[in-house]
PDB file of N, CA and C in Angstrom:
ATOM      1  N   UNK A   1      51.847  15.062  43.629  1.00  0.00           N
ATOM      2  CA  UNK A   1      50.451  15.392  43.713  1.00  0.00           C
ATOM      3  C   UNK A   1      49.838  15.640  42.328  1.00  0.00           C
ATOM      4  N   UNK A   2      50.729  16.228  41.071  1.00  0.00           N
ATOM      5  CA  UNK A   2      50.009  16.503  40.175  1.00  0.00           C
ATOM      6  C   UNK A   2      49.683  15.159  39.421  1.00  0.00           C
ATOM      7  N   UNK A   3      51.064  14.366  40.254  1.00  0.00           N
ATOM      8  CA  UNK A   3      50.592  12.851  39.241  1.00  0.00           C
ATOM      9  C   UNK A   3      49.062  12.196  39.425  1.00  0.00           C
ATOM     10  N   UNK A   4      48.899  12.595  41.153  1.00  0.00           N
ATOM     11  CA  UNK A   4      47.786  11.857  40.830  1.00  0.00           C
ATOM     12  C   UNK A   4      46.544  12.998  40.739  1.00  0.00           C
ATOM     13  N   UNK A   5      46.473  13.174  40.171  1.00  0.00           N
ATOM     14  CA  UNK A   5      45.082  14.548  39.924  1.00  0.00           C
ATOM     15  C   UNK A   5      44.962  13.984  38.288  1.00  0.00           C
ATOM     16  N   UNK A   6      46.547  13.688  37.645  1.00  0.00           N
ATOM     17  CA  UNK A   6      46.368  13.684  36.071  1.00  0.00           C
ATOM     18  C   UNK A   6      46.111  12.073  35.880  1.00  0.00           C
ATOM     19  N   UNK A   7      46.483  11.137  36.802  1.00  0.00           N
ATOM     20  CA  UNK A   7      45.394   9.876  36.555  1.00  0.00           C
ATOM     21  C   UNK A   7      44.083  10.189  37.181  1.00  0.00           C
ATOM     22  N   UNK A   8      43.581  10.723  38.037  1.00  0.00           N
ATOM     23  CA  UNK A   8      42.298  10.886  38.273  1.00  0.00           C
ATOM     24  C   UNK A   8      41.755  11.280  37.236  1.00  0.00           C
ATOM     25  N   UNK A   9      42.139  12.256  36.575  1.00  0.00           N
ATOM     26  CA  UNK A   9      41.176  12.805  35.534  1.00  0.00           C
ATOM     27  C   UNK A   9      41.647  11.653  34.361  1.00  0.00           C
ATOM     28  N   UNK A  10      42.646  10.937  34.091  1.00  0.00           N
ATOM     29  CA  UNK A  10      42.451   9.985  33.060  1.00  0.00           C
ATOM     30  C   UNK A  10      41.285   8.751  33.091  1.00  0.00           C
ATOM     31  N   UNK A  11      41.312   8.589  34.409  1.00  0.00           N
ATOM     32  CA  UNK A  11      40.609   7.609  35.089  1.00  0.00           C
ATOM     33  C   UNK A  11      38.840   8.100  34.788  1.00  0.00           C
ATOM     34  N   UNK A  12      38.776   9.431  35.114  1.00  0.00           N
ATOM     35  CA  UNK A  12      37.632   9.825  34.802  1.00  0.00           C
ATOM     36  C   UNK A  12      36.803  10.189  33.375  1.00  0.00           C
ATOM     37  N   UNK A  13      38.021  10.268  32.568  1.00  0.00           N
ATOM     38  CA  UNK A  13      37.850  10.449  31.055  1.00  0.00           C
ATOM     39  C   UNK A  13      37.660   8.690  30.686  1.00  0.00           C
ATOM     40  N   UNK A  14      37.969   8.177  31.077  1.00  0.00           N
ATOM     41  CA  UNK A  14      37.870   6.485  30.447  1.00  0.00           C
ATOM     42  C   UNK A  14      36.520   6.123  31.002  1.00  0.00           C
ATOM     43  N   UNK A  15      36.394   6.371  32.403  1.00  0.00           N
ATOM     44  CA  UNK A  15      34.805   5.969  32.583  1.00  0.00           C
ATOM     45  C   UNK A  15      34.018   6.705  32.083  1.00  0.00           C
ATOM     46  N   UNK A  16      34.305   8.279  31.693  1.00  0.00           N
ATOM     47  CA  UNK A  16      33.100   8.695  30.941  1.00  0.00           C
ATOM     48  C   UNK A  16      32.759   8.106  29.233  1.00  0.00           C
ATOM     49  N   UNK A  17      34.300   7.367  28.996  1.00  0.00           N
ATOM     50  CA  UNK A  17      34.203   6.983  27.527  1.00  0.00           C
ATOM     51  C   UNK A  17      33.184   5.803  27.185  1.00  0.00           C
ATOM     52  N   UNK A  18      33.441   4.645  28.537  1.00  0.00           N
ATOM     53  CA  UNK A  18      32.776   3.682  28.319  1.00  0.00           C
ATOM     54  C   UNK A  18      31.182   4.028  28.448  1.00  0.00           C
ATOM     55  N   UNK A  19      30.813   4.460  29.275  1.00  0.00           N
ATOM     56  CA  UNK A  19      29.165   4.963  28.750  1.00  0.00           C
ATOM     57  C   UNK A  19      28.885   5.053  27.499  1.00  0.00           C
ATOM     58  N   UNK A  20      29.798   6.196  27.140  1.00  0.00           N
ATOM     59  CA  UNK A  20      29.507   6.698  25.984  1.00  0.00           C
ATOM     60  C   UNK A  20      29.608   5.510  24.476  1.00  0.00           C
ATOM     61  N   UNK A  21      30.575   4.631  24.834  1.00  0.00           N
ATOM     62  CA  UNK A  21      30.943   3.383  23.760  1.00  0.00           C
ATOM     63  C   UNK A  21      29.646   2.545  23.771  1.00  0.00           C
ATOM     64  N   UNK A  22      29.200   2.142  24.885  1.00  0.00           N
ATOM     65  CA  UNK A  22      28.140   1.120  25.000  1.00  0.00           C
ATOM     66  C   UNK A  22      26.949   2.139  24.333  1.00  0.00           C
ATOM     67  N   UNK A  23      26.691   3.192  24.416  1.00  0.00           N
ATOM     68  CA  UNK A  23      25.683   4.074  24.011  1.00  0.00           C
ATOM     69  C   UNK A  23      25.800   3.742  22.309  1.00  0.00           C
ATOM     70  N   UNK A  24      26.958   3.990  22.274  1.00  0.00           N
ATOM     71  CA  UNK A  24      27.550   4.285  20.366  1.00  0.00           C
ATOM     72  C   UNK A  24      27.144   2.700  20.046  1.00  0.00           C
ATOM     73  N   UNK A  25      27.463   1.776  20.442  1.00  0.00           N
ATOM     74  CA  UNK A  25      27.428   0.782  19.728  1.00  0.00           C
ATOM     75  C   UNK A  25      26.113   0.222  19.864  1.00  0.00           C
ATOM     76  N   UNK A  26      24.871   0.473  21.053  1.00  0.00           N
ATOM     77  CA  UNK A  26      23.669   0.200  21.191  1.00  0.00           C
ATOM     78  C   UNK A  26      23.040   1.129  20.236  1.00  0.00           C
ATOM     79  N   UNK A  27      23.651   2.601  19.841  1.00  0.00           N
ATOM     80  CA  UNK A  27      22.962   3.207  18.614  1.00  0.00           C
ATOM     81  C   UNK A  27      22.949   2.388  17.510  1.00  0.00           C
ATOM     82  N   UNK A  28      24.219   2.124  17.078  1.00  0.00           N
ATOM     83  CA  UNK A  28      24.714   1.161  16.239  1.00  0.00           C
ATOM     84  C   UNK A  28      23.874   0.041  15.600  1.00  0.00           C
ATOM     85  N   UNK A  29      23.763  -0.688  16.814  1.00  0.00           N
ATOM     86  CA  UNK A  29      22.680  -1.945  17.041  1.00  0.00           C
ATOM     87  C   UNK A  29      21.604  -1.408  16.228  1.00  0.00           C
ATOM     88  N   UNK A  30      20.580  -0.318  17.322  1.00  0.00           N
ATOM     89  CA  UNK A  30      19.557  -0.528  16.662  1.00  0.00           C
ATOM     90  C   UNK A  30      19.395   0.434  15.325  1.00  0.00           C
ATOM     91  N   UNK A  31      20.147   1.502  14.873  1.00  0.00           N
ATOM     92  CA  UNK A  31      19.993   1.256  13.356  1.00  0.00           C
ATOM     93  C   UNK A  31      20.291   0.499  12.351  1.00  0.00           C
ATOM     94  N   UNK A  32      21.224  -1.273  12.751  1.00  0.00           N
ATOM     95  CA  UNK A  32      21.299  -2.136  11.774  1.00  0.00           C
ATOM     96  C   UNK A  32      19.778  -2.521  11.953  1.00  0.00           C
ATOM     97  N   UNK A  33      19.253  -3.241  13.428  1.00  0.00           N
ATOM     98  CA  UNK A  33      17.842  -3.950  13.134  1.00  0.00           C
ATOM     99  C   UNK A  33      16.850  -2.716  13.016  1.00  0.00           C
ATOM    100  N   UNK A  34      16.700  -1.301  12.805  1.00  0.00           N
ATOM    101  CA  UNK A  34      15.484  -0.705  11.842  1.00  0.00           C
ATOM    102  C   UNK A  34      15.985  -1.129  10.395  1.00  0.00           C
ATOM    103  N   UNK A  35      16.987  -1.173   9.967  1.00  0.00           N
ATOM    104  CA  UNK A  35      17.267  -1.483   8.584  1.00  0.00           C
ATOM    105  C   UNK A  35      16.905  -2.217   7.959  1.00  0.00           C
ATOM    106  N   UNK A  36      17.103  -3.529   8.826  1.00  0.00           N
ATOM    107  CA  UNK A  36      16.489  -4.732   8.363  1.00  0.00           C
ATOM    108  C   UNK A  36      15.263  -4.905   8.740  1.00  0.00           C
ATOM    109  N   UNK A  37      14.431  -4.316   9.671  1.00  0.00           N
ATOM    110  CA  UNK A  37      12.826  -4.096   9.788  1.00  0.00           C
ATOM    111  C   UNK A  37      12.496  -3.356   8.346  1.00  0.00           C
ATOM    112  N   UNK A  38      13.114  -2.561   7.920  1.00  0.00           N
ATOM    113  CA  UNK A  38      12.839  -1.718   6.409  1.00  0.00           C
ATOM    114  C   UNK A  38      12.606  -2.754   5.397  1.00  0.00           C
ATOM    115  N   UNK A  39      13.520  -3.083   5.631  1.00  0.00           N
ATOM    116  CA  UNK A  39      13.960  -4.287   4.304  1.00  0.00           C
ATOM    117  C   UNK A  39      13.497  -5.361   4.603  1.00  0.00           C
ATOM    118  N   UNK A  40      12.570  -5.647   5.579  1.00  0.00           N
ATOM    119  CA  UNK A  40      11.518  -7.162   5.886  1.00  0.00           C
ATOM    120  C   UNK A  40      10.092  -6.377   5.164  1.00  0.00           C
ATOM    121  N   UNK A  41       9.915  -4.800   5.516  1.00  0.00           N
ATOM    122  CA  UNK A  41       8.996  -4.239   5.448  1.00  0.00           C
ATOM    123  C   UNK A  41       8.841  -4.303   4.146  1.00  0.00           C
ATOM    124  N   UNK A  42       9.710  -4.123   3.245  1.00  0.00           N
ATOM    125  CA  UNK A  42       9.302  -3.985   1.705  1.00  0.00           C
ATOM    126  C   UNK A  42       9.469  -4.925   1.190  1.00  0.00           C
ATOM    127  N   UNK A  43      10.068  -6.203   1.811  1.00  0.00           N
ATOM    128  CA  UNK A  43       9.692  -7.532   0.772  1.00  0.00           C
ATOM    129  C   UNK A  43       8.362  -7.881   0.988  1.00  0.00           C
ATOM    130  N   UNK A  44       7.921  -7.471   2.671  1.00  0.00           N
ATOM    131  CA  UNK A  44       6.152  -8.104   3.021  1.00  0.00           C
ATOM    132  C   UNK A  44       5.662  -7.123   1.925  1.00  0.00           C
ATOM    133  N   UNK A  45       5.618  -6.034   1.431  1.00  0.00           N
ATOM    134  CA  UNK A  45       4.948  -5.072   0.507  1.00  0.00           C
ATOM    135  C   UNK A  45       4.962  -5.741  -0.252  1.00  0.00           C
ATOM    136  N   UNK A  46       6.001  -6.239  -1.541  1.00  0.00           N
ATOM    137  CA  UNK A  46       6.340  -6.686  -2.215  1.00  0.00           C
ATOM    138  C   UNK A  46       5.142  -8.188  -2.696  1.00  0.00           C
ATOM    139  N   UNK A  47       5.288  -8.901  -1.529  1.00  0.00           N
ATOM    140  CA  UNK A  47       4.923 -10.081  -1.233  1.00  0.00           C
ATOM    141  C   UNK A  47       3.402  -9.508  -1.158  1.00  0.00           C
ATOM    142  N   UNK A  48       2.327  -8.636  -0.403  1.00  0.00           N
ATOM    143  CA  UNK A  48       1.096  -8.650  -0.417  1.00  0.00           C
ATOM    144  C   UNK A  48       0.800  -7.482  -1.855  1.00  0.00           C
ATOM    145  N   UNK A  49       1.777  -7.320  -2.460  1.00  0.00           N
ATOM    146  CA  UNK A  49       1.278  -6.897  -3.744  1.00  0.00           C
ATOM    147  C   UNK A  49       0.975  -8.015  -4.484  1.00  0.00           C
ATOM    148  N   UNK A  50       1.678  -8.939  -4.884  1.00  0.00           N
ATOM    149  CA  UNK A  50       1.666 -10.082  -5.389  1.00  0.00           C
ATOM    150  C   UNK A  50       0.325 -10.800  -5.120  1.00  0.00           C
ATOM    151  N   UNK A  51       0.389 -11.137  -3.770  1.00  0.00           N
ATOM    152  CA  UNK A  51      -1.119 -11.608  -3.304  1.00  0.00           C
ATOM    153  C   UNK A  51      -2.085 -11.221  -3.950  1.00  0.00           C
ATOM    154  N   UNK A  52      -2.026 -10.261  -3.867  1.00  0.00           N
ATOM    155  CA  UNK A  52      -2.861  -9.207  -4.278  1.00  0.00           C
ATOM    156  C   UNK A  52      -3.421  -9.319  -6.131  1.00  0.00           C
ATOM    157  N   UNK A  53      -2.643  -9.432  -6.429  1.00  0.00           N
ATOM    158  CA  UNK A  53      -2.707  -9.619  -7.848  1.00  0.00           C
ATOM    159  C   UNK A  53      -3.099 -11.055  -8.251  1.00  0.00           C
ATOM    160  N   UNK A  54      -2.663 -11.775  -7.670  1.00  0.00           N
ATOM    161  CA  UNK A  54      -2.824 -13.122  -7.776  1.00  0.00           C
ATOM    162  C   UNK A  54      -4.645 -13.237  -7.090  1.00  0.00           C
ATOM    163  N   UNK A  55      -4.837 -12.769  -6.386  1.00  0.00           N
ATOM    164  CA  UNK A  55      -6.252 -12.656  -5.797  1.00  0.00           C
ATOM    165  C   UNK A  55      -7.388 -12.294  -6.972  1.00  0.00           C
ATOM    166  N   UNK A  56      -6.549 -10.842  -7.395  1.00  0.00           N
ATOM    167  CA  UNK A  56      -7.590 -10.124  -8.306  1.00  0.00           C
ATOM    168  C   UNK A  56      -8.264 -11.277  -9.623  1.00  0.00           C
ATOM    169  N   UNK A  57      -6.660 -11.976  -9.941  1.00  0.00           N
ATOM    170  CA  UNK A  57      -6.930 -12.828 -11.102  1.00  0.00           C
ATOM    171  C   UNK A  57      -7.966 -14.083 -10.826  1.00  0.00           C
ATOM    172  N   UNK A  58      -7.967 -14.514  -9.452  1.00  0.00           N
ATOM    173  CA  UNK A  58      -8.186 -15.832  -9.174  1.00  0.00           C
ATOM    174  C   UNK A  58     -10.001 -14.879  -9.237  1.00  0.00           C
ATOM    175  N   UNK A  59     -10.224 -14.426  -8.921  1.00  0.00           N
ATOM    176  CA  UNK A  59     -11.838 -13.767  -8.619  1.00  0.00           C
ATOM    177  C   UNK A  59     -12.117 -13.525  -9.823  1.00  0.00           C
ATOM    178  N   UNK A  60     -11.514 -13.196 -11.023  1.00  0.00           N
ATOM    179  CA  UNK A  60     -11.644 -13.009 -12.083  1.00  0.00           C
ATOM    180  C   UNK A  60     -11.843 -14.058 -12.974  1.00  0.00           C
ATOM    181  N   UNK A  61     -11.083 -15.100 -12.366  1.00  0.00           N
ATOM    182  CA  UNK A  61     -11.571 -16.414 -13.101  1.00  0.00           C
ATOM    183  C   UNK A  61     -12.671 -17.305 -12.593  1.00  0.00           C
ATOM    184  N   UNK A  62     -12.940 -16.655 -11.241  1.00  0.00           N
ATOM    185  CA  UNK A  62     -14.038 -17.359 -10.765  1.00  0.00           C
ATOM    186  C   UNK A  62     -15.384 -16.913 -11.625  1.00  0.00           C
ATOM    187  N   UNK A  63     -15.231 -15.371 -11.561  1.00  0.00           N
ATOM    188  CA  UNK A  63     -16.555 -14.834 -12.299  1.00  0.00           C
ATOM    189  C   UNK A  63     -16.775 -15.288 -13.594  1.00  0.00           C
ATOM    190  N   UNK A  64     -15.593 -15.089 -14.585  1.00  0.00           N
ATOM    191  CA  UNK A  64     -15.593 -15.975 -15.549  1.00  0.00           C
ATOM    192  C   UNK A  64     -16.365 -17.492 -15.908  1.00  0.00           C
ATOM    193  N   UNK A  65     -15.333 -18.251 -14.700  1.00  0.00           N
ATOM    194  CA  UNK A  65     -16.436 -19.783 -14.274  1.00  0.00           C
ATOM    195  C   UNK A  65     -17.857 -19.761 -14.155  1.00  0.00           C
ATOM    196  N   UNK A  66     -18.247 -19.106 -13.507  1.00  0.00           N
ATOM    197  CA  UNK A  66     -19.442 -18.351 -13.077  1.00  0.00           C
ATOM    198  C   UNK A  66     -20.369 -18.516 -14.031  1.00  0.00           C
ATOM    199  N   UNK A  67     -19.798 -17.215 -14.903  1.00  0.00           N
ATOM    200  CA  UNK A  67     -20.772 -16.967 -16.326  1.00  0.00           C
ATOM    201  C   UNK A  67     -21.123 -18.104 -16.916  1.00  0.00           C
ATOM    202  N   UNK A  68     -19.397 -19.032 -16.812  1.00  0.00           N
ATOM    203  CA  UNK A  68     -19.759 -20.045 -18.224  1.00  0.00           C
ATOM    204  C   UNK A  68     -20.830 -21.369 -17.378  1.00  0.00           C
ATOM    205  N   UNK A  69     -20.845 -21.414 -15.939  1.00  0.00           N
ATOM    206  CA  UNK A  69     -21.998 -22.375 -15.950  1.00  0.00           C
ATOM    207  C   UNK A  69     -22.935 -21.943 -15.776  1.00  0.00           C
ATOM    208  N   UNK A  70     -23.258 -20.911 -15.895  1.00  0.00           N
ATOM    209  CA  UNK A  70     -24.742 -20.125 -15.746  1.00  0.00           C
ATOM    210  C   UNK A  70     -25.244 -20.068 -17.320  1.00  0.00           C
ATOM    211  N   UNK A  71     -23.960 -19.933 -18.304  1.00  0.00           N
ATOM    212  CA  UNK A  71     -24.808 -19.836 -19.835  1.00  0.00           C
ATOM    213  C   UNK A  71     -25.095 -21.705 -20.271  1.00  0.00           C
ATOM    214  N   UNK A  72     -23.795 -22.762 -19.812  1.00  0.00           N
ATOM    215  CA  UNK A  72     -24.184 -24.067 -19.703  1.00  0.00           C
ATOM    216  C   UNK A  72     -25.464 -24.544 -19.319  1.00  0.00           C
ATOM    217  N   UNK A  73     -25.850 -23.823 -17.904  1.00  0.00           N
ATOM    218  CA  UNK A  73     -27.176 -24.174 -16.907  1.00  0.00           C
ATOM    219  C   UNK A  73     -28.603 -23.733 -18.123  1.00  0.00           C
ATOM    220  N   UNK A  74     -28.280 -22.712 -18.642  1.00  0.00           N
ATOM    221  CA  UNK A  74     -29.340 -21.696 -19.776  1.00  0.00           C
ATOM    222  C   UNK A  74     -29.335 -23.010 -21.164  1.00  0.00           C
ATOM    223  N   UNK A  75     -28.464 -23.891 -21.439  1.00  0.00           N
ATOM    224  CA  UNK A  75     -28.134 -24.391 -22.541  1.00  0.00           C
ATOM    225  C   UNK A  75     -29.269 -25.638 -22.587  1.00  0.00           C
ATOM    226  N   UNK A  76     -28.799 -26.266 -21.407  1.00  0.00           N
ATOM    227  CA  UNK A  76     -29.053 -27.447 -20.691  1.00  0.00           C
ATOM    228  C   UNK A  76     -30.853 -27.147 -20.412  1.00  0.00           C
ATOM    229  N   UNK A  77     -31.800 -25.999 -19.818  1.00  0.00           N
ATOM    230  CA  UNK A  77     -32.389 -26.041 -19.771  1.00  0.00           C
ATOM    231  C   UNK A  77     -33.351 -25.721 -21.095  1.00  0.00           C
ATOM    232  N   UNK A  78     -32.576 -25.227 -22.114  1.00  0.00           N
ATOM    233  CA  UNK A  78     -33.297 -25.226 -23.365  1.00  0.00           C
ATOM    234  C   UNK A  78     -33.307 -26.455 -24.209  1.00  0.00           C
ATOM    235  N   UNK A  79     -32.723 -27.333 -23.596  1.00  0.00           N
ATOM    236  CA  UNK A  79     -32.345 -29.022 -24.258  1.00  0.00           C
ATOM    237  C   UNK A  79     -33.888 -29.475 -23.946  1.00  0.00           C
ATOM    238  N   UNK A  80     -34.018 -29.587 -22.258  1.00  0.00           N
ATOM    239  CA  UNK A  80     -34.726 -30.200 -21.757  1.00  0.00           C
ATOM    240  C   UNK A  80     -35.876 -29.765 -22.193  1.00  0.00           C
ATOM    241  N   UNK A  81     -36.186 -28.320 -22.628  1.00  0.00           N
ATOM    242  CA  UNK A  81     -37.452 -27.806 -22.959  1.00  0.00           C
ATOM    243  C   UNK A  81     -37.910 -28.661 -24.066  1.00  0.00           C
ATOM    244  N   UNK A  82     -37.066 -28.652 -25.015  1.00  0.00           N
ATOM    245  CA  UNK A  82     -37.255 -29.557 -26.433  1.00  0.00           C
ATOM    246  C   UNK A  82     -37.305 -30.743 -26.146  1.00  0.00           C
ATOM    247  N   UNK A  83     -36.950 -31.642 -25.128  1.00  0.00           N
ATOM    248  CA  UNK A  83     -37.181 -32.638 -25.173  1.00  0.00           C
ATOM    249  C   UNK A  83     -38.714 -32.955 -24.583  1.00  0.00           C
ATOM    250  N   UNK A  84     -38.899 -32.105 -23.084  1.00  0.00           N
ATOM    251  CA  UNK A  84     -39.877 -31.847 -22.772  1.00  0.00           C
ATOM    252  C   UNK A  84     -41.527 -31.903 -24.005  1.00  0.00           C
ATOM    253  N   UNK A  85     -41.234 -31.017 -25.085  1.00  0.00           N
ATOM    254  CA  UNK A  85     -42.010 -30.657 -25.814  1.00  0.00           C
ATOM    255  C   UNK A  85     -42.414 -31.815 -27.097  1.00  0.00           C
ATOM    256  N   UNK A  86     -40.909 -32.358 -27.437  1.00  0.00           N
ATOM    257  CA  UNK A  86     -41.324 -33.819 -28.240  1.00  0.00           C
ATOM    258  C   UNK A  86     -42.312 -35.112 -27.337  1.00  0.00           C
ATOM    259  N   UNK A  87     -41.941 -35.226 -26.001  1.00  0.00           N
ATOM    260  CA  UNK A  87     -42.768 -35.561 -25.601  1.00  0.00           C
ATOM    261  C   UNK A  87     -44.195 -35.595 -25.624  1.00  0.00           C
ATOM    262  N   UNK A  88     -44.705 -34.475 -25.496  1.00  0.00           N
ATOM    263  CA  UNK A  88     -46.298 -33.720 -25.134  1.00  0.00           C
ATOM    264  C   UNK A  88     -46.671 -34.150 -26.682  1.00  0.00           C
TER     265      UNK A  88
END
């Protein structure tokens, strides 16, 4: 009789283990994929810093562009004035 009381309770210690294993290794699981959500997270950082910079410059050269055909457009219309005026 004691034999079987001491597999019952072995029996019952193994099924309580396996819960507990599938638990451990589904913990497991998902702190490898937050890890690698971390580490997707800071290359996208990484990556819209960059953007980012690359943006600032590109607007910067637009304004730049900007200026220089607006002082061209100013150049061009002081041509025409003089030509305008040899005319008359």
């Amino acid at each position: 009789m004691d034999e079987g009381l001491t597999l019952d309770k072995n029996n019952i210690l193994e099924k309580e283990h396996d819960p507990l294993k599938s638990l451990e290794e589904k913990v497991d699981y998902l702190l490898i994929k937050y890890q690698e959500l971390l580490e997707e997270r800071d290359g996208l950082v990484v990556q819209l810093t960059m953007e980012k910079e690359m943006r600032a410059q590109a607007e910067k050269k637009l304004e730049l562009l900007s200026e220089d055909r607006e002082k061209i457009r100013t150049r061009i219309d002081q041509l025409l004035n003089r030509l305008k005026s040899i005319d008359t």
